[in-house]
Protein backbone atom coordinates (compact mmCIF):
# COMPACT_ATOMS: atom_id res chain seq x y z
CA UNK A 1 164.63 168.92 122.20
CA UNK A 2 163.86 171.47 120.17
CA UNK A 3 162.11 174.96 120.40
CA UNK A 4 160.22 177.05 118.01
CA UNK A 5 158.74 180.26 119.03
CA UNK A 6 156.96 183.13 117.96
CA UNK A 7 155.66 186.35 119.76
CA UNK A 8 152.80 183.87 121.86
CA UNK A 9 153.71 180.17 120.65
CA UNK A 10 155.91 177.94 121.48
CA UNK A 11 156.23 174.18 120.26
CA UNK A 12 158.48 171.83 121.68
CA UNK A 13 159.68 169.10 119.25
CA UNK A 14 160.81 165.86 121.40
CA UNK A 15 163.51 163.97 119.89
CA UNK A 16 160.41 161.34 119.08
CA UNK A 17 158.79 163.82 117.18
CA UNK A 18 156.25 164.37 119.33
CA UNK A 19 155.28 168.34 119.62
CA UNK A 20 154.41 170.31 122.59
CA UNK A 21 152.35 174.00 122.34
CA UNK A 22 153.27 176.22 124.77
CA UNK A 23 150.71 179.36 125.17
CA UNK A 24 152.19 183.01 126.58
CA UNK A 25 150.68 186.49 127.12
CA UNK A 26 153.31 188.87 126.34
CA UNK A 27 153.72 191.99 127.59
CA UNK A 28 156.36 194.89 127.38
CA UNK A 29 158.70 195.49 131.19
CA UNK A 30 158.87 198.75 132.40
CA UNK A 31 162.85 197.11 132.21
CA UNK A 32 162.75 197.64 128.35
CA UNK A 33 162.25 193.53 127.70
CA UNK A 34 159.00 191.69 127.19
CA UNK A 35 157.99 189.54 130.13
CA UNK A 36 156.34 186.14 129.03
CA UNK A 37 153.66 184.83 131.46
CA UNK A 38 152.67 180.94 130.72
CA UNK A 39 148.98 180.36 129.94
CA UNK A 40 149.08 176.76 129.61
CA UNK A 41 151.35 173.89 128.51
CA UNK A 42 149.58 170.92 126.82
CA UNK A 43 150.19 167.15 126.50
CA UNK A 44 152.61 166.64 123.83
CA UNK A 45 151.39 165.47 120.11
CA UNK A 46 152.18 163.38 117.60
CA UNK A 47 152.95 165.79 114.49
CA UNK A 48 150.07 164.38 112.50
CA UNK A 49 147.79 165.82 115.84
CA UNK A 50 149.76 169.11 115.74
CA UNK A 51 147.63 170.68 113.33
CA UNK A 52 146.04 174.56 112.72
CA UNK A 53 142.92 173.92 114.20
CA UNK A 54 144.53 172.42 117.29
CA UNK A 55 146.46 175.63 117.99
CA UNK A 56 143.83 177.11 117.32
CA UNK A 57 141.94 175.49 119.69
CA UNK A 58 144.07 175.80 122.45
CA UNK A 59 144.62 179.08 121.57
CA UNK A 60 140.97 180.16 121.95
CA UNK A 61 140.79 178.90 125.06
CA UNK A 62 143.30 181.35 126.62
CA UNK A 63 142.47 184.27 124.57
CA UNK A 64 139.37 186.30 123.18
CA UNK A 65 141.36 188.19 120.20
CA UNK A 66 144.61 186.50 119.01
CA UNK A 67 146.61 187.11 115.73
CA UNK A 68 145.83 183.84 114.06
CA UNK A 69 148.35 184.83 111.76
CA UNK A 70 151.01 183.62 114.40
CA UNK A 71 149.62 180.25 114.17
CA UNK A 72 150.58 179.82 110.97
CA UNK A 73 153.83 181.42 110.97
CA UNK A 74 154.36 178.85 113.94
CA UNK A 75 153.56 175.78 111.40
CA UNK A 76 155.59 177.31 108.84
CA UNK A 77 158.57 177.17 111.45
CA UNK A 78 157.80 173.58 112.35
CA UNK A 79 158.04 173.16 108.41
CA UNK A 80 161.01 174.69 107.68
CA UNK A 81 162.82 172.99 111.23
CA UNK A 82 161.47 169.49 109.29
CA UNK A 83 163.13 170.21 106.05
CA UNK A 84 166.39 170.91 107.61
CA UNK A 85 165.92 167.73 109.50
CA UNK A 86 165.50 165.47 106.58
């Protein structure tokens, strides 16, 4: 298993491939580190599945203004993880 995060994102890439999002709401401690609350935890993926507009989906669904800029830098992750890969 594999994890890829960013500040909200996570995706979980099963040794099948499959890929699991993982929404948080961050938010800073009083402690001095960020505490990350789970929103929700969807049904893994196949990678073909795992695309923009499902994050972005899933995504909407937890939050009214979000950063869609993490999505991508999420996918570009994913990318980079699969090029190392092969």
């Amino acid at each position: 298993m594999k994890y890829i995060t960013t500040n909200n994102l996570t995706a979980i890439i099963y040794e099948d491939g499959d890929i699991k999002l993982q929404v948080y709401n961050n938010y800073p401690s009083p402690y001095g580190w960020v505490k990350r609350d789970l929103l929700s935890s969807d049904i893994a993926k196949k990678p073909e599945h795992f695309t923009y507009n499902y994050i972005k989906q899933q995504v909407d669904n937890k939050y009214e203004v979000f950063n869609y800029e993490e999505i991508n830098e999420l996918i570009n992750k994913i990318k980079a993880n699969e090029s190392k890969t092969n």
